[in-house]
C-alpha atoms as a PDB file:
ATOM      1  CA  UNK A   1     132.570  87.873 104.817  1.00  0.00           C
ATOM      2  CA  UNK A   2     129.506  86.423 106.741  1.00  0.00           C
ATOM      3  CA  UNK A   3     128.150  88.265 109.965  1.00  0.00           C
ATOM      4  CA  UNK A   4     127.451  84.794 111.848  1.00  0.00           C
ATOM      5  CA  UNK A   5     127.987  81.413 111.436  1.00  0.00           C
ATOM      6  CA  UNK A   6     125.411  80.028 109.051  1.00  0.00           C
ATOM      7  CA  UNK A   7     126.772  76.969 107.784  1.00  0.00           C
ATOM      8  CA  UNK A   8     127.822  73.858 109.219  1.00  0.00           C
ATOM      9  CA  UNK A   9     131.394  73.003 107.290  1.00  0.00           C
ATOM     10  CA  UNK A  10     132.438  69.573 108.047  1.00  0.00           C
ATOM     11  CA  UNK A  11     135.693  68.213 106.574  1.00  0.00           C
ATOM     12  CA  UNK A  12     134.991  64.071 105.610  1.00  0.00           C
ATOM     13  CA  UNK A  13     135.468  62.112 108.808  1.00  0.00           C
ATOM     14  CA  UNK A  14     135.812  65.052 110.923  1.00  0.00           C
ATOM     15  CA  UNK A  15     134.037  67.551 113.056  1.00  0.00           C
ATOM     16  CA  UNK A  16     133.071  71.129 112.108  1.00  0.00           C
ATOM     17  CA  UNK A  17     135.361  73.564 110.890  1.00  0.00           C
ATOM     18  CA  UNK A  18     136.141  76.848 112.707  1.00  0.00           C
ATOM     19  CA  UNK A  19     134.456  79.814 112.054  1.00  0.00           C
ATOM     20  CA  UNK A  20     136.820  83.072 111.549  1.00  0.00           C
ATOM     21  CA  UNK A  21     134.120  85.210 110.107  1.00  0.00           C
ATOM     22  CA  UNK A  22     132.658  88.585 112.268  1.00  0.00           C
ATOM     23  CA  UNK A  23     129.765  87.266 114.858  1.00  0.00           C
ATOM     24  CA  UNK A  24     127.088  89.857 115.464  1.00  0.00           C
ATOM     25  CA  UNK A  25     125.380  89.201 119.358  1.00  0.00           C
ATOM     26  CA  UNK A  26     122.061  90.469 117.552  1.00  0.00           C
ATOM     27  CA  UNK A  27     121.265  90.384 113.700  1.00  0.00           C
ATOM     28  CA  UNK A  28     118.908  92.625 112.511  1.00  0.00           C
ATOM     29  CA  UNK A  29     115.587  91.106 111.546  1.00  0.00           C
ATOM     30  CA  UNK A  30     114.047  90.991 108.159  1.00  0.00           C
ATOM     31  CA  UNK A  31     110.433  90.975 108.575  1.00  0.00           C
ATOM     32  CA  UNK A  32     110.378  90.641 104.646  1.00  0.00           C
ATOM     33  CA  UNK A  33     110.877  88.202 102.000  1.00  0.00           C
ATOM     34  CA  UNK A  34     112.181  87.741  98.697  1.00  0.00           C
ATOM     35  CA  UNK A  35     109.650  86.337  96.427  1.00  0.00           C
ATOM     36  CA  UNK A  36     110.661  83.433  93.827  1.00  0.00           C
ATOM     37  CA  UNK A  37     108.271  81.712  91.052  1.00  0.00           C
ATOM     38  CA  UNK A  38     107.857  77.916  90.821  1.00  0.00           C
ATOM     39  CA  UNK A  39     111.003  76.291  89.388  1.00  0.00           C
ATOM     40  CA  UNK A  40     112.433  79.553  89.896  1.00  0.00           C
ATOM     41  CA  UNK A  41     116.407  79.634  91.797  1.00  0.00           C
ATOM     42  CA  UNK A  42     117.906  81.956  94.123  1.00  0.00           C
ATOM     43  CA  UNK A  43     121.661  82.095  93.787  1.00  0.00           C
ATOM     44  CA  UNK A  44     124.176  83.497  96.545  1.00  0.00           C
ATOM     45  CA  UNK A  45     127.868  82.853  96.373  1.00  0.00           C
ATOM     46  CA  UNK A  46     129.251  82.683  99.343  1.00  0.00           C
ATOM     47  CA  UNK A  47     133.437  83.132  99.877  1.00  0.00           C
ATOM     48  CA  UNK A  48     133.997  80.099 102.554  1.00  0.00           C
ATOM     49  CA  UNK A  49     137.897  80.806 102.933  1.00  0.00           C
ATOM     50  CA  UNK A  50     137.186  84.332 104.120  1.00  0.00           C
ATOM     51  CA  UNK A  51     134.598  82.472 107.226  1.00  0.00           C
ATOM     52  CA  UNK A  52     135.754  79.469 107.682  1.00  0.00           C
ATOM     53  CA  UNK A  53     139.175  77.904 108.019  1.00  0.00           C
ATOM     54  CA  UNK A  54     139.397  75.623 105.236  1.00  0.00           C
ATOM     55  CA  UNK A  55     142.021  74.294 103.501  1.00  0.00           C
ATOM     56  CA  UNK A  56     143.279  74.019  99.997  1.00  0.00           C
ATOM     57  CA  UNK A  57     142.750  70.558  98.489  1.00  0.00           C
ATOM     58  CA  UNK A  58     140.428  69.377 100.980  1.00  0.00           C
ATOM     59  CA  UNK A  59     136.574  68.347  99.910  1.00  0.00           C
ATOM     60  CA  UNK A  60     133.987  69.461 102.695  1.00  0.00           C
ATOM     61  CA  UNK A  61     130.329  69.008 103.232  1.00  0.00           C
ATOM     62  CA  UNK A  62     128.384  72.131 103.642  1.00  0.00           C
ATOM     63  CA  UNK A  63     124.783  72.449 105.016  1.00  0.00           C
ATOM     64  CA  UNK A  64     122.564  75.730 106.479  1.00  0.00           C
ATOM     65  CA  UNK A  65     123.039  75.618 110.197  1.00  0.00           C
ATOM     66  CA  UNK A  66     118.842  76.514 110.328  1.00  0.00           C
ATOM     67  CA  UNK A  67     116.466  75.423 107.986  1.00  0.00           C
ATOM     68  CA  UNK A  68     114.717  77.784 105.096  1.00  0.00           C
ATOM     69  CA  UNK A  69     111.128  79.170 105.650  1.00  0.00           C
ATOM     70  CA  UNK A  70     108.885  79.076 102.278  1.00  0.00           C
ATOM     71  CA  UNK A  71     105.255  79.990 101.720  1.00  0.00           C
ATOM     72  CA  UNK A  72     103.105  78.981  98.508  1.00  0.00           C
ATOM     73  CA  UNK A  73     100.714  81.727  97.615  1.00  0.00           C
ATOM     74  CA  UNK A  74      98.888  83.355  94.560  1.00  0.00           C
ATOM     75  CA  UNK A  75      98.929  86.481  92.960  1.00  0.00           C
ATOM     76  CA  UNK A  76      96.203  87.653  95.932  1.00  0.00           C
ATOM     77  CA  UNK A  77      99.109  86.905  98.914  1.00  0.00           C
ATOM     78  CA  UNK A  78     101.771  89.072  97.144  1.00  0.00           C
ATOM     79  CA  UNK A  79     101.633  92.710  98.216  1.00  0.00           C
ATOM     80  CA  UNK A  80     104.734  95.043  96.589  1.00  0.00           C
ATOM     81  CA  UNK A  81     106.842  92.081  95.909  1.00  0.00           C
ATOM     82  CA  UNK A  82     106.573  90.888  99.545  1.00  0.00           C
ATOM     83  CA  UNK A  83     104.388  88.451 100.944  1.00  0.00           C
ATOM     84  CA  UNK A  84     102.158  89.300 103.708  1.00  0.00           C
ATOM     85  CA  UNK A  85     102.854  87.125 106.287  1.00  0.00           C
ATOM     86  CA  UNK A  86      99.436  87.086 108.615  1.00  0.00           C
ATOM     87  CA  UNK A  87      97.120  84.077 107.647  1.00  0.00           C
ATOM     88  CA  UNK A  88     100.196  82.634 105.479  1.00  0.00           C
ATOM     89  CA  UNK A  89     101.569  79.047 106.281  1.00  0.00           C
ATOM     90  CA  UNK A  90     104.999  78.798 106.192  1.00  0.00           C
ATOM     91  CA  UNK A  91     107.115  75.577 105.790  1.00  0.00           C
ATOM     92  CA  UNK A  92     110.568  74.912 106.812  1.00  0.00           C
ATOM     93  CA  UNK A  93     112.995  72.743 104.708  1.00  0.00           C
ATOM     94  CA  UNK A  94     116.855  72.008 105.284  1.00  0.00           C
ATOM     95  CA  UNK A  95     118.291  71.083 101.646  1.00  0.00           C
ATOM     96  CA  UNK A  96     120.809  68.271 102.257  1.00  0.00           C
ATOM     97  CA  UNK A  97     124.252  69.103 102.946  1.00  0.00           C
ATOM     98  CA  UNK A  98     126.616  70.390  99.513  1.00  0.00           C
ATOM     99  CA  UNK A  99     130.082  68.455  99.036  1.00  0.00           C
ATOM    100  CA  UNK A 100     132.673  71.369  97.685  1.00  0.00           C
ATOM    101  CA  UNK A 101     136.242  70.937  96.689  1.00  0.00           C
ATOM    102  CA  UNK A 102     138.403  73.887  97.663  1.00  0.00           C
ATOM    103  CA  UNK A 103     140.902  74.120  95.291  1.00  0.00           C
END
């Protein structure tokens, strides 16, 4: 189960679907990050029927609710597998939404 509401779940020609899932009034911050090579992929599956109300048979798009923070940097800007943040530039990107079936 998510601890807040970090997708947008929109059914096709409708508004957002509800979010059951637990909603934390502060989330702790990771002042870390999780360091991926080029071409590299990080994978998380994420159990929508246990956050959102969605409903069997029904395709929905999904998108991040807030956009993804990346930083390119060489072997000097990697300290213990995290990457120093000071005198780093970080981008944001929002992938596009993701169309899902449930089944």
């Amino acid at each position: 189960m998510l601890l807040n509401d970090a997708f947008v779940v929109k059914k096709e020609n409708a508004g957002s679907i509800e979010y059951i899932g637990i909603m934390l009034d502060e989330i702790p911050v990771d002042r870390g990050s999780v360091p991926i090579s080029a071409g590299g992929a990080l994978v998380v599956e994420v159990e929508l029927d246990k956050s959102y109300r969605v409903s069997p048979g029904t395709s929905y798009n999904v998108a991040l609710r807030t956009p993804i923070a990346y930083a390119n940097a060489d072997d000097s800007g990697v300290s213990d597998g995290l990457l120093e943040r000071r005198g780093v530039k970080w981008n944001e990107v929002k992938p596009p939404p993701l169309r899902i079936n449930v089944p």
